[in-house]
Protein backbone atom coordinates (compact mmCIF):
# COMPACT_ATOMS: atom_id res chain seq x y z
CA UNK A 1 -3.29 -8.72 -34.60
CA UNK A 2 -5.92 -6.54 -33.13
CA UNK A 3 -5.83 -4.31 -30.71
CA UNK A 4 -7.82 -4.27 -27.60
CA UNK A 5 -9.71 -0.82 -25.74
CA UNK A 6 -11.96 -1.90 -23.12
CA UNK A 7 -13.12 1.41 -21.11
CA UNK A 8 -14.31 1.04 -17.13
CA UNK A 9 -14.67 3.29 -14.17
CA UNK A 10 -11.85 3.74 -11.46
CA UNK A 11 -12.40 5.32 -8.27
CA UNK A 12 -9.72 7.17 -6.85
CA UNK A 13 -8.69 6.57 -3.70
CA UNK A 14 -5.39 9.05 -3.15
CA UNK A 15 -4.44 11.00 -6.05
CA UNK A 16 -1.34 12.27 -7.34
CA UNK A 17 -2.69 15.28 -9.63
CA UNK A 18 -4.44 12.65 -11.56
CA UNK A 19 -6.62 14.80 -14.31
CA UNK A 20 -9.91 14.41 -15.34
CA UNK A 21 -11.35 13.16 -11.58
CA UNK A 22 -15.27 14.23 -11.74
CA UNK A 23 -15.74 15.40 -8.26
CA UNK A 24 -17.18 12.32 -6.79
CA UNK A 25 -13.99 10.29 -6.82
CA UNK A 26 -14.09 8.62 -9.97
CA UNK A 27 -13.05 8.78 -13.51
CA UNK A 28 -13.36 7.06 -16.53
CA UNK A 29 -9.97 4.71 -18.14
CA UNK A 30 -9.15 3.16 -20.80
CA UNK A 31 -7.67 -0.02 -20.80
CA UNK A 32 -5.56 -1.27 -23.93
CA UNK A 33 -3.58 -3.57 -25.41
CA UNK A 34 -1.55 -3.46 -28.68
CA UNK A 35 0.05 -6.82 -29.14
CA UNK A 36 2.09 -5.52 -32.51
CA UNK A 37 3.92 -2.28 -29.98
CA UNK A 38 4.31 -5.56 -27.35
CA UNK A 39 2.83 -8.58 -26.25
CA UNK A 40 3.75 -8.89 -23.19
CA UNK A 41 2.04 -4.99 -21.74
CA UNK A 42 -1.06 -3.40 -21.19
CA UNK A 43 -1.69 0.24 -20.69
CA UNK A 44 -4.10 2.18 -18.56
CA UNK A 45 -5.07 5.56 -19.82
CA UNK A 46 -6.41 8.24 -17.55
CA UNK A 47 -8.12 11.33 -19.06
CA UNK A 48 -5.99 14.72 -19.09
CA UNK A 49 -5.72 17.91 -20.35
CA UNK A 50 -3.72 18.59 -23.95
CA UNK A 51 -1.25 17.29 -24.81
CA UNK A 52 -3.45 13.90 -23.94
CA UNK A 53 -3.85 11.66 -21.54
CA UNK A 54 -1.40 10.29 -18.41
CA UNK A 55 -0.92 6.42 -19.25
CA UNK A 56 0.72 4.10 -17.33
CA UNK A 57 2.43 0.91 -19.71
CA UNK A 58 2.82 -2.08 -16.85
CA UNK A 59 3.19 -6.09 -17.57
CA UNK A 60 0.40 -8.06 -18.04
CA UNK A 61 0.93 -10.96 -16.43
CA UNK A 62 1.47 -8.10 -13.72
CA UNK A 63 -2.13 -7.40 -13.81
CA UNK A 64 -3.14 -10.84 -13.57
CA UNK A 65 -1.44 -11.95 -10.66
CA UNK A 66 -2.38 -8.70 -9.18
CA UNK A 67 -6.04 -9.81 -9.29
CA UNK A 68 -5.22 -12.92 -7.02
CA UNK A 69 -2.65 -11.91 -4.29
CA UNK A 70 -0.72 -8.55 -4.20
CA UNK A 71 1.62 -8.14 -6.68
CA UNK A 72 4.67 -5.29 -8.18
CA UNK A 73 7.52 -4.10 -6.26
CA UNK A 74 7.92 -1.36 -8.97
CA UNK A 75 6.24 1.49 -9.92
CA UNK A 76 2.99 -0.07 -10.51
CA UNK A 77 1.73 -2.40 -7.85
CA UNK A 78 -2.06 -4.27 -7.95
CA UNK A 79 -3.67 -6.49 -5.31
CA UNK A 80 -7.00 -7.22 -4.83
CA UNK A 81 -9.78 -5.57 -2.54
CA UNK A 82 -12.74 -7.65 -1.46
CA UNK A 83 -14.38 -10.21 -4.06
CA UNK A 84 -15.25 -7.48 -6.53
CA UNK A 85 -12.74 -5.11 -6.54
CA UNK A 86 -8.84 -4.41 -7.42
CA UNK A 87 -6.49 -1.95 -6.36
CA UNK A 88 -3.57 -0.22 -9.04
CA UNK A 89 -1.15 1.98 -7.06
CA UNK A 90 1.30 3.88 -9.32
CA UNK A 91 3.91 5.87 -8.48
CA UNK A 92 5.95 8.68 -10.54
CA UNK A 93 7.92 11.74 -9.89
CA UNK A 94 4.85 13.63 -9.43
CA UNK A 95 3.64 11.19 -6.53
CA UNK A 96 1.99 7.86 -5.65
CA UNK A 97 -2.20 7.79 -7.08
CA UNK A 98 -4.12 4.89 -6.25
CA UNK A 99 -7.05 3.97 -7.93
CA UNK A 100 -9.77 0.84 -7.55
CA UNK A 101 -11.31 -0.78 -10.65
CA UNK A 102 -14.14 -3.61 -10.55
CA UNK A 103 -12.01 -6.76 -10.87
CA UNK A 104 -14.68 -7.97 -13.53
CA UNK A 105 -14.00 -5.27 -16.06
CA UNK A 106 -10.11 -6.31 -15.44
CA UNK A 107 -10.79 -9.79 -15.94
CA UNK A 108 -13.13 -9.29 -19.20
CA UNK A 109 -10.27 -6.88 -20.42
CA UNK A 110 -7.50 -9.62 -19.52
CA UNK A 111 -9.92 -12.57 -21.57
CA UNK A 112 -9.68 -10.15 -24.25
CA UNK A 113 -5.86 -9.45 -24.77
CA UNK A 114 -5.30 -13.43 -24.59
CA UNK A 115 -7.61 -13.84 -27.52
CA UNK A 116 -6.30 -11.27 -29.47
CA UNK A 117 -3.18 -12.40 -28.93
CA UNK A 118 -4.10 -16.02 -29.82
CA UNK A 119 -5.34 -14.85 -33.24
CA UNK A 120 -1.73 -14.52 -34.60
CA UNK A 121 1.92 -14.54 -33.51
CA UNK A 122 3.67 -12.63 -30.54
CA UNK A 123 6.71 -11.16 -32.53
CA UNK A 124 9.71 -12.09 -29.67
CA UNK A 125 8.01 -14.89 -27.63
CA UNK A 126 10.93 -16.23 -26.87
CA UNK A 127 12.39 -13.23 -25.54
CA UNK A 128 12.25 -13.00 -21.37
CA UNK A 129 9.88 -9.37 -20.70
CA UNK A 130 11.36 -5.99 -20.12
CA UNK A 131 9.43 -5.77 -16.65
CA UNK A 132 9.03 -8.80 -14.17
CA UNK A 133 7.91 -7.25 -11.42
CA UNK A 134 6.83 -3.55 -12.21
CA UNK A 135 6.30 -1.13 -14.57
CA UNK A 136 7.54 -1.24 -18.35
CA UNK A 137 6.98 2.37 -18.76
CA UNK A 138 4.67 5.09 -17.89
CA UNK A 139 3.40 8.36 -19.30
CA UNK A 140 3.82 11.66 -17.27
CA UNK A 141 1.08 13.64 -16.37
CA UNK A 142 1.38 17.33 -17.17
């Protein structure tokens, strides 16, 4: 199966050290999903100094029903904002950052990951996901 990048354009809203942040609020992120590491996740990457970037690994369904009604009790929580717009709030050690993405680029990105993943097998379908309600994983940032 293929993976999926689909870049967009959050705006921060409160920000937990979150690197790369141009000066006028908002910063460029990568959205991806790798259906052979697992089907089930997606990951939002955040530019950074070396070693890389800070990237947050949540559920997708997560993301989905977070662009409907608030959803994530976890680490990673999304709800939307207004007909355009959704709001990811993650939290870590180093603090909370909260960030607002177009809902469109979300959805296009979502349409995307269910196609790739339609053009073969999810390894483990059958298997109940890691994270329900929150965050799989996440990547510190420096």
């Amino acid at each position: 199966m293929s993976v999926v990048e689909q870049y967009a354009r959050a705006r921060v809203l409160t920000d937990a050290d979150l690197p790369g942040e141009d000066g006028g609020g908002s910063l460029p992120v990568v959205l991806r999903y790798d259906p052979d590491a697992d089907p089930r996740a997606v990951r939002i990457g955040f530019p950074g100094p070396a070693p890389g970037p800070r990237e947050w690994t949540f559920s997708r369904s997560l993301l989905e029903r977070g662009l409907r009604s608030p959803a994530g009790s976890g680490d990673v929580r999304v709800w939307p904002c207004g007909r355009v717009q959704a709001v990811i709030e993650l939290h870590s050690a180093q603090g909370t950052s909260v960030v607002q993405v177009e809902s469109r680029a979300l959805t296009r990105f979502l349409r995307r990951t269910y196609r790739a993943a339609a053009a073969g097998p999810v390894p483990g379908a059958g298997a109940a996901g890691p994270a329900r309600g929150g965050t799989v994983a996440h990547g510190g940032g420096g």
